[in-house]
Each structure stands twice: as structure tokens, then as C-alpha cells.
C-alpha atoms as a PDB file:
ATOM      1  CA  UNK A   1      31.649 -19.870  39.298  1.00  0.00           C
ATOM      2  CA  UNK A   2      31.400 -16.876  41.977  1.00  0.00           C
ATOM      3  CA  UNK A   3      28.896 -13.886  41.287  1.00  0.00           C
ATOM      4  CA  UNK A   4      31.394 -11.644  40.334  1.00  0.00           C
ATOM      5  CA  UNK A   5      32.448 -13.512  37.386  1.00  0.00           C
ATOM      6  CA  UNK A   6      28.691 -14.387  36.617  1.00  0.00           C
ATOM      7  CA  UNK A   7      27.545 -10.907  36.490  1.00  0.00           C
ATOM      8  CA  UNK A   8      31.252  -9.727  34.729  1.00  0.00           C
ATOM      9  CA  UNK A   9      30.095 -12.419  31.775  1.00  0.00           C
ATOM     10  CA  UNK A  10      25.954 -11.179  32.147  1.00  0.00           C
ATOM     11  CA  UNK A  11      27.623  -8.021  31.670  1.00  0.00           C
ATOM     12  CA  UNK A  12      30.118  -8.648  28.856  1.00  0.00           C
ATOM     13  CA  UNK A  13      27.399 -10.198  27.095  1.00  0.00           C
ATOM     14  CA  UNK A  14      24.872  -7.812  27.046  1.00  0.00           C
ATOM     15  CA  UNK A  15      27.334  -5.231  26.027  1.00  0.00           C
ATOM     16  CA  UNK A  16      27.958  -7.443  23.068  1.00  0.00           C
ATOM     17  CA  UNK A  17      24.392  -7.711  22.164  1.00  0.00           C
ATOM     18  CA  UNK A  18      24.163  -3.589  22.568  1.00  0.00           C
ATOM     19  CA  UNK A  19      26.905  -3.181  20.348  1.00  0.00           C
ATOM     20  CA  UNK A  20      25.379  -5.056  17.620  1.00  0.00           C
ATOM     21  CA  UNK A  21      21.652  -3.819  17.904  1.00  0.00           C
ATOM     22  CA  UNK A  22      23.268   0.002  17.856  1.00  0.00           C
ATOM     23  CA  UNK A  23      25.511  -1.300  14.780  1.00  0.00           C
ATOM     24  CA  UNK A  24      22.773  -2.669  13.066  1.00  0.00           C
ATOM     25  CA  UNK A  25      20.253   0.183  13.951  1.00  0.00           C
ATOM     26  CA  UNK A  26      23.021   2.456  13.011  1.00  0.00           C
ATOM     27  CA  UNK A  27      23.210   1.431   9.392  1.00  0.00           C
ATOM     28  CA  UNK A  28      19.198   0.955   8.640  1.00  0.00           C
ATOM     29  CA  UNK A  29      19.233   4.764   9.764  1.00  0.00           C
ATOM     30  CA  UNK A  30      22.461   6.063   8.149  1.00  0.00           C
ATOM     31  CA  UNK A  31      23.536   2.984   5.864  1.00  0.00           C
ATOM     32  CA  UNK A  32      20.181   3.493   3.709  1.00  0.00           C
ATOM     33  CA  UNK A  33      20.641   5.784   0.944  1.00  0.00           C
ATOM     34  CA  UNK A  34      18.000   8.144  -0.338  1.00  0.00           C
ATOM     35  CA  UNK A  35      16.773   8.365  -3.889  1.00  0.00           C
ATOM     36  CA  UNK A  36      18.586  11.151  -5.986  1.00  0.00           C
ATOM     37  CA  UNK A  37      17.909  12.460  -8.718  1.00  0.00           C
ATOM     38  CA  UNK A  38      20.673  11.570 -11.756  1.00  0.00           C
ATOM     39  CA  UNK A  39      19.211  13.253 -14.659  1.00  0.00           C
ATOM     40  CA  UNK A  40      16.270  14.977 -16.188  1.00  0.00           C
ATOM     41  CA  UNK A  41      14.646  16.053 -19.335  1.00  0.00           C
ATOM     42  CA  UNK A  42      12.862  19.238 -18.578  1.00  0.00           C
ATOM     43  CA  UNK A  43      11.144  21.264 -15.353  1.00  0.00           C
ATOM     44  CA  UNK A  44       7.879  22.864 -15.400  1.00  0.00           C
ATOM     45  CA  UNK A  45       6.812  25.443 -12.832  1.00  0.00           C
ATOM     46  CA  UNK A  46       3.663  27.304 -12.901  1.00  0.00           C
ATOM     47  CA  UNK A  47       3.089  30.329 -10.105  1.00  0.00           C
ATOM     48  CA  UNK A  48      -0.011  32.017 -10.296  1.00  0.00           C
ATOM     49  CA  UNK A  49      -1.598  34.647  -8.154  1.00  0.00           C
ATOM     50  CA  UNK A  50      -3.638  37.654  -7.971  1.00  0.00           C
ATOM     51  CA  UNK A  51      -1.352  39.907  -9.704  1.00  0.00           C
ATOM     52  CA  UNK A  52       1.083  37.677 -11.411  1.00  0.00           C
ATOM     53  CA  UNK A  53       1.384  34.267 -13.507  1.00  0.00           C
ATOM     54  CA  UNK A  54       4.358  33.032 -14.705  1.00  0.00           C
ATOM     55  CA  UNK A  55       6.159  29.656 -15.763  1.00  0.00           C
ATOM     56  CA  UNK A  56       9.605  28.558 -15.517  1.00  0.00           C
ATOM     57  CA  UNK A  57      10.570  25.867 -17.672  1.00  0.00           C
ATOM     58  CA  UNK A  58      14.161  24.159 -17.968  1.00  0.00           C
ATOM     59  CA  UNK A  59      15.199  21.833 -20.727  1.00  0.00           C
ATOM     60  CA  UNK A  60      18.216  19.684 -20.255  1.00  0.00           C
ATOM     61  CA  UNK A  61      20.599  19.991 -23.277  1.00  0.00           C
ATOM     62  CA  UNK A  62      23.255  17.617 -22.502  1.00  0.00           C
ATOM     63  CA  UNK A  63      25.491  19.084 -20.045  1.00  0.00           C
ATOM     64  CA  UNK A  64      24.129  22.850 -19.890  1.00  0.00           C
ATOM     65  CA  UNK A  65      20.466  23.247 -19.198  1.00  0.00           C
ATOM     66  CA  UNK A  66      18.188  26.015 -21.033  1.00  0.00           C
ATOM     67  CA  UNK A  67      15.861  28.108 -18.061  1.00  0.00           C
ATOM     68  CA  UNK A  68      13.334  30.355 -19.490  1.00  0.00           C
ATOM     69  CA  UNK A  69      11.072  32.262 -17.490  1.00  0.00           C
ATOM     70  CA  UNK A  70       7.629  32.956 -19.632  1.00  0.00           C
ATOM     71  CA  UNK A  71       4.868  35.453 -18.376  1.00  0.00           C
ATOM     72  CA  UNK A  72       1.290  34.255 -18.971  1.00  0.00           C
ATOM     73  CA  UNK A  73      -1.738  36.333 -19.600  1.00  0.00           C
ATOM     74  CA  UNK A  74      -4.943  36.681 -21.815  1.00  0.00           C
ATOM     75  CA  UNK A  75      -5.105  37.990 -25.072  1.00  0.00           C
ATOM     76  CA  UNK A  76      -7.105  37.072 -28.384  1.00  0.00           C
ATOM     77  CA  UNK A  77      -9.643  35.213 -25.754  1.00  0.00           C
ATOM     78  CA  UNK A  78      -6.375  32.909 -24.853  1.00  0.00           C
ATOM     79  CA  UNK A  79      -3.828  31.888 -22.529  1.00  0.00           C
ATOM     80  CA  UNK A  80      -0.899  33.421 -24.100  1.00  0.00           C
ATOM     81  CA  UNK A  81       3.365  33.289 -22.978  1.00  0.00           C
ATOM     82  CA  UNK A  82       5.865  35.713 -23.567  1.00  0.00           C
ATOM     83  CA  UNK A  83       9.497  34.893 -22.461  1.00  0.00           C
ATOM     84  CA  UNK A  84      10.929  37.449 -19.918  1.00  0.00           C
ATOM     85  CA  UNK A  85      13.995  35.786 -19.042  1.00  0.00           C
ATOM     86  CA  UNK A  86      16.350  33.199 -20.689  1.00  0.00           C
ATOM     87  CA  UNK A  87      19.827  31.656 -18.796  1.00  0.00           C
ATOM     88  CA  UNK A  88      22.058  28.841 -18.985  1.00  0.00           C
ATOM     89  CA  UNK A  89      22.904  26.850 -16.140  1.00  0.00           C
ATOM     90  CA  UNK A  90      25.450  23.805 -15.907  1.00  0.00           C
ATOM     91  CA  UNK A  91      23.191  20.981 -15.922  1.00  0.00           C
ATOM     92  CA  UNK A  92      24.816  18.964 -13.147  1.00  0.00           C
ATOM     93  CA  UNK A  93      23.685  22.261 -10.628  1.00  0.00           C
ATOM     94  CA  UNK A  94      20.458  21.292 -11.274  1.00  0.00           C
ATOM     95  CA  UNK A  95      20.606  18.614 -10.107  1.00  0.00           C
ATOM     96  CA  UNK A  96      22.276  19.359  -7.274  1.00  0.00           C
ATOM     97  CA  UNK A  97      19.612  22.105  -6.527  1.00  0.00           C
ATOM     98  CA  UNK A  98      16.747  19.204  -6.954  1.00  0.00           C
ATOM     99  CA  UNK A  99      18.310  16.675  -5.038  1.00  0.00           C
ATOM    100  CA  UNK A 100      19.224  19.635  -2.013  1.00  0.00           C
ATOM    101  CA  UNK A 101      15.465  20.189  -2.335  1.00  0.00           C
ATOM    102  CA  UNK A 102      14.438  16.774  -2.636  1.00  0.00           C
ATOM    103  CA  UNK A 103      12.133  17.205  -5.626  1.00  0.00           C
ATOM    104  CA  UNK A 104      11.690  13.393  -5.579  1.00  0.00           C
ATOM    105  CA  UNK A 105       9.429  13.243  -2.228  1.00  0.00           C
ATOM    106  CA  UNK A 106       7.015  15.830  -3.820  1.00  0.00           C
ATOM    107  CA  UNK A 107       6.058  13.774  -6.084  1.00  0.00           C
ATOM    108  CA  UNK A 108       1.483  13.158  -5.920  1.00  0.00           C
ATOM    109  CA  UNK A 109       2.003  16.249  -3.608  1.00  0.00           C
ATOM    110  CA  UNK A 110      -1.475  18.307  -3.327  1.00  0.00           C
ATOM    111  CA  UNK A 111      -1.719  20.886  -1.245  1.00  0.00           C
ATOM    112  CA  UNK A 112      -5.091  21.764  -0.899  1.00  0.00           C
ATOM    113  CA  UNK A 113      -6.093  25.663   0.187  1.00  0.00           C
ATOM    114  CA  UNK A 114      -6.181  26.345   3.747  1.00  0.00           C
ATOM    115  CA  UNK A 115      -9.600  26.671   5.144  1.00  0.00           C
ATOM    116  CA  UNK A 116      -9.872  30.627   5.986  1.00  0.00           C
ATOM    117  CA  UNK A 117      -7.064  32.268   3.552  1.00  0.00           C
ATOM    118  CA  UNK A 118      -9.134  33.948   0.917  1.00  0.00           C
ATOM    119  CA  UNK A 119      -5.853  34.532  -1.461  1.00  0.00           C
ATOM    120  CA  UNK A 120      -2.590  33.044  -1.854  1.00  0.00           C
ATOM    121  CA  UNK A 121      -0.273  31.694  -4.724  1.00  0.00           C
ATOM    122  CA  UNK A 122      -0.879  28.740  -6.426  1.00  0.00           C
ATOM    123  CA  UNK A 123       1.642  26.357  -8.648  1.00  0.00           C
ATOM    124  CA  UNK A 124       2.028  23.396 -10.641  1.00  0.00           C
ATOM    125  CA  UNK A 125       5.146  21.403 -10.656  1.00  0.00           C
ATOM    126  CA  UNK A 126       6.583  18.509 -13.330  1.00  0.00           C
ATOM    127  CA  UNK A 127       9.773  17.149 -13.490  1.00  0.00           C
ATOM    128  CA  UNK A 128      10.635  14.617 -16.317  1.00  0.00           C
ATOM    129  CA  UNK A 129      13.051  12.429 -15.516  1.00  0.00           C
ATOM    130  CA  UNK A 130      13.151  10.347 -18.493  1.00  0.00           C
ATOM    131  CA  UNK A 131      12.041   6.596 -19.015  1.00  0.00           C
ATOM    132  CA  UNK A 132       8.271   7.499 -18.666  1.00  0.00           C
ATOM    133  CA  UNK A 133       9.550   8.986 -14.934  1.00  0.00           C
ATOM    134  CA  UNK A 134       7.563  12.020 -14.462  1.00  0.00           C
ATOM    135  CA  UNK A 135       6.814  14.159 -10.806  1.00  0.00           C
ATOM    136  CA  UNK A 136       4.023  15.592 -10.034  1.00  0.00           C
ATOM    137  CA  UNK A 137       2.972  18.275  -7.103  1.00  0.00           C
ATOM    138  CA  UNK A 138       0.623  20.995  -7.091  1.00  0.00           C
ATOM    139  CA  UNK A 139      -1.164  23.463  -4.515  1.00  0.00           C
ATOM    140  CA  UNK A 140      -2.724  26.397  -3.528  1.00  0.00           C
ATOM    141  CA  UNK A 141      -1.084  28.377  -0.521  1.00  0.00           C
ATOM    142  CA  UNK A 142       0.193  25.263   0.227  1.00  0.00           C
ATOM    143  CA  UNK A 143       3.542  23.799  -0.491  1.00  0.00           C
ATOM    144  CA  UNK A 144       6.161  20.765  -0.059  1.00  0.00           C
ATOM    145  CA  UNK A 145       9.147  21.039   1.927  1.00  0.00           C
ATOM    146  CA  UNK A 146      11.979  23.359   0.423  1.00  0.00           C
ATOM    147  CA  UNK A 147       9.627  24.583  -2.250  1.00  0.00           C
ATOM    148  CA  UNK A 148      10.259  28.164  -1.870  1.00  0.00           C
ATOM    149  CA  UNK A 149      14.610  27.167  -1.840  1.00  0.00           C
ATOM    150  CA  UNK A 150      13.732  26.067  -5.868  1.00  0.00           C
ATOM    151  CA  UNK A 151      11.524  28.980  -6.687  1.00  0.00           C
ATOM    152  CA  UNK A 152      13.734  31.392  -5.334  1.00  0.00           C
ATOM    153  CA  UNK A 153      16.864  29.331  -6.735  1.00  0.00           C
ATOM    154  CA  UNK A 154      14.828  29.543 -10.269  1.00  0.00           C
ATOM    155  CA  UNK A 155      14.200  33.626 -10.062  1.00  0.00           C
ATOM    156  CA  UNK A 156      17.689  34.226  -8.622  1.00  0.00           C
ATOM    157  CA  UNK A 157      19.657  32.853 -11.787  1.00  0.00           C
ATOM    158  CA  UNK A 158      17.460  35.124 -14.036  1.00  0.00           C
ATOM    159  CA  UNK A 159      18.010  37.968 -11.891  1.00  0.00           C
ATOM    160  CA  UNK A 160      22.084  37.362 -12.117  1.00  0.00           C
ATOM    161  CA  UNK A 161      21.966  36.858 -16.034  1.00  0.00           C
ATOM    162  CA  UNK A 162      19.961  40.155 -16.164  1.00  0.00           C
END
């Protein structure tokens, strides 16, 4: 066999084995799916600061989902809540929003204060997804990824139902 044909099949071949390590590769790095979120039973989001603490809790109810917005503060020598905001919101957009802000990856999230910030915002975050399921994240001035995307999400269906 001359070298031109030698180094035509070296070169054939390793094409080959290209093909199938970028095929292969390919599919461990887009084939994979991630976790998503199919259904919940209820959200709970605390926010407190210096001036303000509030919860938002959302209950699943089938295929709508109840969002409240409570106000916390101290009275009688006790946390207290009052409700200052109440919508319904199509269930399956929640889940949308959780999956679009990939709730699931928070979950054992702590985000501890940042050495040198003397205030900031603190929160406490539960999702319950059913089945004894339940996230967990929490942190002061210091959040997961696409945190502030739910929060706002959260405060801008109250503000539209208003």
C-alpha cells in the first residue's frame, strides 16, 4: 500500500473516531435532561429587612394557585401577619416561573452575610413539592441564582391584580 492511501485511511479513521467522541460528548452535554419541577403544594417566601418584613405564600389548588402576600410585624409581644395582597395565578405558570428560575438547585442553599455589609435583606425560602419533597434555601444579603427573577415575578402579579 503507498503512503497516500495509508495516511487517506489514518485519516478516514481518525475522522471516524472524532465523529463519534463529538457525538457522544454531544449528548452527555445536551442529551442529559435537567430536573424540573412538575408540581407543588405550596411556596413560602420570607423577606426581611430594616424597614420591611413580609411573606409570600402560594398554595396550589388544582389547576389555579392562591398567592397571598402577608406583612409581618409585632404586636401583643408577637409575630403577627396581615394579608396585603391576594391573586390567582394559573398553576402551570408557576411552574414555569420555578423551573425558568431553577428553584430545584437552591435547594440546602445558605448564603451566609458578607463579611463588611452591615445591612442587607434577608429571606427564607420552602417549596413543597409533595411526597415528603421539600426545598430549602435561606440567606442574608446573599442569594441563589435568579432569586431576585421570583421575588420580583411574586410582587409583580400583586401589583397587576391591584
Amino acid at each position: 500500500m503507498n503512503e497516500k492511501k495509508k495516511s487517506l485511511i489514518i485519516f478516514i479513521a481518525a475522522a471516524i473516531v472524532l465523529c463519534g467522541v463529538a457525538a457522544v460528548g454531544g449528548f452527555l452535554m445536551f442529551g442529559r435532561q435537567e430536573a424540573r419541577i412538575s408540581r407543588f403544594e405550596k411556596l413560602n417566601l420570607q423577606v426581611s429587612g430594616m424597614r420591611i418584613s413580609e411573606e409570600y405564600e402560594l398554595i396550589c389548588q388544582g389547576e389555579q394557585s392562591l398567592l397571598s402576600r402577608y406583612e409581618k410585624f409585632y404586636g401583643n409581644g408577637e409575630e403577627q401577619r396581615r394579608l396585603s395582597g391576594q391573586v390567582t395565578v394559573a398553576t402551570a405558570q408557576v411552574i414555569e416561573q420555578l423551573n425558568a428560575c431553577a428553584v430545584l438547585k437552591w435547594d440546602g442553599f445558605h448564603g451566609e452575610h458578607p463579611k463588611y455589609v452591615l445591612d442587607g435583606t434577608m429571606f427564607r425560602f420552602e417549596l413543597d413539592l409533595g411526597e415528603g419533597k421539600v426545598i430549602h434555601a435561606d440567606g442574608s444579603q446573599n442569594f441563589p441564582k435568579y432569586y431576585y427573577e421570583l421575588e420580583n415575578w411574586l410582587a409583580d402579579l400583586l401589583r397587576e391584580a391591584e
